[in-house]
Protein backbone atom coordinates (compact mmCIF):
# COMPACT_ATOMS: atom_id res chain seq x y z
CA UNK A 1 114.42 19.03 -132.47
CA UNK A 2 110.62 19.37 -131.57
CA UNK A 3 111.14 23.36 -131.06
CA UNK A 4 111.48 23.55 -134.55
CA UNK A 5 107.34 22.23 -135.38
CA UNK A 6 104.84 24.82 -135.34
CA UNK A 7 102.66 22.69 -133.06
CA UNK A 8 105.23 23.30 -130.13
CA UNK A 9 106.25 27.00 -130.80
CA UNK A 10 105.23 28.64 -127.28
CA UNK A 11 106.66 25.88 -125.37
CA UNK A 12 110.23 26.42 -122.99
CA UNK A 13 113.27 24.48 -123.44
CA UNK A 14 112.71 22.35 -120.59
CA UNK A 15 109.44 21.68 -121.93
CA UNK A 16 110.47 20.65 -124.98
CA UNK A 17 113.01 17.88 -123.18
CA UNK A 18 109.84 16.88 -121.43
CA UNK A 19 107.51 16.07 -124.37
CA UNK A 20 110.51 14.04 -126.07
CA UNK A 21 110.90 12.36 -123.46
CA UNK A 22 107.43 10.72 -123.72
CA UNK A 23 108.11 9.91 -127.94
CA UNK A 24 110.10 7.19 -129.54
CA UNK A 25 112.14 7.94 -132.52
CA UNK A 26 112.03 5.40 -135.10
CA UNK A 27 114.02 5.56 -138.45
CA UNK A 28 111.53 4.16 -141.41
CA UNK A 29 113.15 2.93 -144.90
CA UNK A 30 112.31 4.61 -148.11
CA UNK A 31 108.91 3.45 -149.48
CA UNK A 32 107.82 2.17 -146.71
CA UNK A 33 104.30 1.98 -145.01
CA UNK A 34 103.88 4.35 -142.11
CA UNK A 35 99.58 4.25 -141.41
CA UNK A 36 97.93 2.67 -143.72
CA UNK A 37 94.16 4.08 -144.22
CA UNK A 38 91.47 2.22 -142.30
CA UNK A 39 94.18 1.61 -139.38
CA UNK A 40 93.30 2.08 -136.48
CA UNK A 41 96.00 4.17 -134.54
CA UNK A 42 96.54 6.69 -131.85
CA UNK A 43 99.76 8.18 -132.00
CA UNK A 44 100.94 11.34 -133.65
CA UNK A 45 104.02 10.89 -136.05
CA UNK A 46 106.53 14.13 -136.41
CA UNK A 47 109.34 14.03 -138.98
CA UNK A 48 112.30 14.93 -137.76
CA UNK A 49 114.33 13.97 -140.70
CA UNK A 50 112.91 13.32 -144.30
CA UNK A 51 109.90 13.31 -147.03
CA UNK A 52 106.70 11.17 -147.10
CA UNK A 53 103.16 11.54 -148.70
CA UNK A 54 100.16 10.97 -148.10
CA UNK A 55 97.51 9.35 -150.38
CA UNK A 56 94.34 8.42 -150.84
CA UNK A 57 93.54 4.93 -153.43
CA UNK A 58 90.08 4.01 -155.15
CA UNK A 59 89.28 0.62 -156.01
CA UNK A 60 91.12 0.50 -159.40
CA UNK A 61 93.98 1.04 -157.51
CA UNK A 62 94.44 4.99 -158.93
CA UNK A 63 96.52 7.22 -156.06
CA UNK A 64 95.69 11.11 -155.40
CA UNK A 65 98.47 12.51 -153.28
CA UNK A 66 96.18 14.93 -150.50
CA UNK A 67 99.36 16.39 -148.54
CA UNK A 68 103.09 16.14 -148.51
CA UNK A 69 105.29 16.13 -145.18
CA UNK A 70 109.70 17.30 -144.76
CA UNK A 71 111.28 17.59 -141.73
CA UNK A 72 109.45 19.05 -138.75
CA UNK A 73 105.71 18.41 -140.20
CA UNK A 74 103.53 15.99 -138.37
CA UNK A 75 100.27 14.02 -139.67
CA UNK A 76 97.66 11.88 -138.22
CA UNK A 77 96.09 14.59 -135.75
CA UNK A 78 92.87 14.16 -137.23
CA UNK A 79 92.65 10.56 -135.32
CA UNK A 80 94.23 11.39 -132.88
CA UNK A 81 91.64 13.73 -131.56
CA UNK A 82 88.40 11.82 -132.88
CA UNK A 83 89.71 8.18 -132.46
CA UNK A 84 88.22 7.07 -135.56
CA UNK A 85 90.33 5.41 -138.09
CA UNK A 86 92.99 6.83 -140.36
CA UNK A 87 91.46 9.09 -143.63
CA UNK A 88 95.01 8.28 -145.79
CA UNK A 89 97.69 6.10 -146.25
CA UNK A 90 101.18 7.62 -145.27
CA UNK A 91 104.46 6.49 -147.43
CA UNK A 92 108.19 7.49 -146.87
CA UNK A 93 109.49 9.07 -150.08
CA UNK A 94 112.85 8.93 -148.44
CA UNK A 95 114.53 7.44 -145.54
CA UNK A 96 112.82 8.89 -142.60
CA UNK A 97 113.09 9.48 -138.93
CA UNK A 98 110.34 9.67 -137.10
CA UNK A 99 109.00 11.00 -133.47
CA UNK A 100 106.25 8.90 -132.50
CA UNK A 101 103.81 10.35 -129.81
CA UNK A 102 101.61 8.43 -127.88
CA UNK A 103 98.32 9.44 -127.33
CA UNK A 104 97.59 9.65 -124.04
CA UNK A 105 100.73 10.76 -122.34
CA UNK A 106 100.43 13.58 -125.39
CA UNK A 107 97.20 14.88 -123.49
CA UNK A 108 98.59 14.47 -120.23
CA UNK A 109 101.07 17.24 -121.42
CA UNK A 110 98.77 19.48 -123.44
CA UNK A 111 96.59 19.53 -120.03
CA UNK A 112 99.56 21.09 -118.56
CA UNK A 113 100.09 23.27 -121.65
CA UNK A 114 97.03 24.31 -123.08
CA UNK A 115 98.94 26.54 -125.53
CA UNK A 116 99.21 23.53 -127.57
CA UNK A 117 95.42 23.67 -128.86
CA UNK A 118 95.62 26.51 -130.31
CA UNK A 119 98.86 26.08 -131.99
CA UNK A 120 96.70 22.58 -133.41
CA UNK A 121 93.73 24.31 -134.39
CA UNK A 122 95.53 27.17 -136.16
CA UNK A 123 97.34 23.63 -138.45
CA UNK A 124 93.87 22.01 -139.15
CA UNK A 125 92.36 25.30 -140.40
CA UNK A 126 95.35 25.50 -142.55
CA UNK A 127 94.74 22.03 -143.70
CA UNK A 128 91.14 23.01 -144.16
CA UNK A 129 91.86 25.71 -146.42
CA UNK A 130 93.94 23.51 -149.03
CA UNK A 131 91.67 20.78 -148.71
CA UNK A 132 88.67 22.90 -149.49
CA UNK A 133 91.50 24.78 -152.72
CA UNK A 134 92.00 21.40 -153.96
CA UNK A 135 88.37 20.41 -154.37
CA UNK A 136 88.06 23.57 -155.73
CA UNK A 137 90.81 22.96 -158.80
CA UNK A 138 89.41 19.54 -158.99
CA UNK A 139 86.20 20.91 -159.89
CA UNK A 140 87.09 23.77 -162.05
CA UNK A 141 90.63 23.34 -163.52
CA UNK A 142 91.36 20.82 -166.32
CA UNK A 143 94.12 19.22 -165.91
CA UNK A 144 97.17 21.94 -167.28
CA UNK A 145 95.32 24.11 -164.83
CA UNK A 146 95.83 22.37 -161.90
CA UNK A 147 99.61 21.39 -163.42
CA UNK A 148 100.13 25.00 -163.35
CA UNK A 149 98.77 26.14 -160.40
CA UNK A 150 100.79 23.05 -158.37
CA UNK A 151 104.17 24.40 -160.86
CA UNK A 152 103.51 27.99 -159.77
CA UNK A 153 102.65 27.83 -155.92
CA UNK A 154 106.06 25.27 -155.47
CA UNK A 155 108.71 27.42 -157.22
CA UNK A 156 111.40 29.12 -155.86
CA UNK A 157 112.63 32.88 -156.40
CA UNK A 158 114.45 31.42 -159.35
CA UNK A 159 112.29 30.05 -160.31
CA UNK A 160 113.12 26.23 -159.38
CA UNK A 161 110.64 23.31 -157.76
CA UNK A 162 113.39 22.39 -155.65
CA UNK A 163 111.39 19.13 -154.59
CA UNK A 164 112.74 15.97 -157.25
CA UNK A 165 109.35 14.42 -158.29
CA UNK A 166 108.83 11.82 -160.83
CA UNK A 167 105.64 12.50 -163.21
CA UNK A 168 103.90 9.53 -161.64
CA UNK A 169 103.79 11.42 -158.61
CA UNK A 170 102.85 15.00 -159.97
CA UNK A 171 100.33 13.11 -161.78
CA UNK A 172 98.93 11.93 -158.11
CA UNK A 173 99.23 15.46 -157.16
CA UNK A 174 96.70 17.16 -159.70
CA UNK A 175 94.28 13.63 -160.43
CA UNK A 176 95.43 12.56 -163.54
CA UNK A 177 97.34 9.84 -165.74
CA UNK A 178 100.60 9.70 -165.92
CA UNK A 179 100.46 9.55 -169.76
CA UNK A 180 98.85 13.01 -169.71
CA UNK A 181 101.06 14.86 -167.62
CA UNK A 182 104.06 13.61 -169.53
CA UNK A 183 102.35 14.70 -172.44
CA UNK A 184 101.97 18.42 -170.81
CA UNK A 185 105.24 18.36 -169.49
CA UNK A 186 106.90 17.84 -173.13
CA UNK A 187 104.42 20.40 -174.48
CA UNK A 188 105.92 23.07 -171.59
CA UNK A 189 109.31 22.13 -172.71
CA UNK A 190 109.26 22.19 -176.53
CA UNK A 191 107.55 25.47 -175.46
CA UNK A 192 110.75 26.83 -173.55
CA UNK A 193 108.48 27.22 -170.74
CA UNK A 194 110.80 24.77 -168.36
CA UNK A 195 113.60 23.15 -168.35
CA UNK A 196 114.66 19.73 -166.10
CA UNK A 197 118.16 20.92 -164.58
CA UNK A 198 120.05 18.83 -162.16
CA UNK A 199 116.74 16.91 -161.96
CA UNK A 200 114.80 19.88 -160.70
CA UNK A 201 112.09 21.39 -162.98
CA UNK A 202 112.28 25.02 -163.36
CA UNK A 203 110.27 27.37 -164.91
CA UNK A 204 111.71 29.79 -166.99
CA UNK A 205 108.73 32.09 -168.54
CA UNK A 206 105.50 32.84 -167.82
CA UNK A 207 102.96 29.98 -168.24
CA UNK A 208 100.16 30.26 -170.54
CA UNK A 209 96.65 31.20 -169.18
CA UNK A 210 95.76 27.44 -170.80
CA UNK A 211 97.53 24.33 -173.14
């Protein structure tokens, strides 16, 4: 299943059996606790099958979801390459199964197939880029703003956010409460804007410029 990450794309059958052979698969509960932030870990996780998030808490207790993982995504690179200690905390949103990597037979392989570096730096720029698009809405989107953007970018050609989320979590998404995205959301609706079908949201006209 590993020839299906992006990390791994230039890499031969055989050495593809090879680099699983050196991970554990490990099935993980909904809701459950993968890394919490702080930990101190050195294994990259890659999700073969399922959803998690991950999050960043301040001291009230408030969640801001920074990234979002399905099947064939991985997450906690960062430490593995610096060693220092994990920047989020990673939840299943689903039953999940996992291939965990360790670290050092990892770079035993990519010694042996440098093609993986590249393939890893291409991902972090990528995660650069929406890290450095989300400080940007934070900083100059209200709230609606950065609702809409999230509603627009994660639609379908119908139109459809095919991912289920609860408002909780879309509130995580874009910073706020869940109170006021609720309150947006029914706005949107009343507005014949979207619709909640087969507990999907789906947009069905343009959204305004601002609410």
């Amino acid at each position: 299943m590993l020839e299906k990450v992006s990390l791994f794309l230039n890499l031969t059958e055989r050495e593809i059996a090879d680099l699983e052979a050196l991970g554990q698969e490990r099935s993980v509960a909904k809701n459950s606790i993968v890394i919490n932030e702080g930990d101190d870990t050195d294994c990259l996780y890659i999700v073969l099958k399922g959803k998690a998030h991950a999050l960043r808490s301040d001291e009230s207790g408030r969640q801001f979801i920074v990234n979002r993982f399905g099947p064939y995504d991985y997450f906690g690179e960062m430490s593995f390459f610096d060693r220092n200690s994990r920047c989020a905390t990673v939840i299943t949103r689903e039953k999940c199964v996992l291939m965990i990597l360790p670290r050092k037979a990892f770079f035993d392989f990519a010694a042996r197939h440098p093609e993986i570096y590249g393939n890893m730096i291409r991902a972090l720029l990528e995660k650069l880029r929406k890290a450095t698009q989300q400080i940007e809405e934070l900083a100059f989107l209200d709230v609606y703003g950065r609702l809409a953007r999230f509603l627009i970018e994660n639609q379908n050609a119908d139109g459809v956010i095919e991912e289920k989320l609860t408002q909780q979590e879309l509130a995580d998404m874009v910073g706020s409460s869940r109170e006021t995205v609720n309150r947006i959301f029914n706005e949107l609706v009343g507005g014949g804007f979207i619709t909640k079908e087969k507990g999907c949201m789906v947009i069905k006209k343009k959204l305004p410029y601002s609410f």
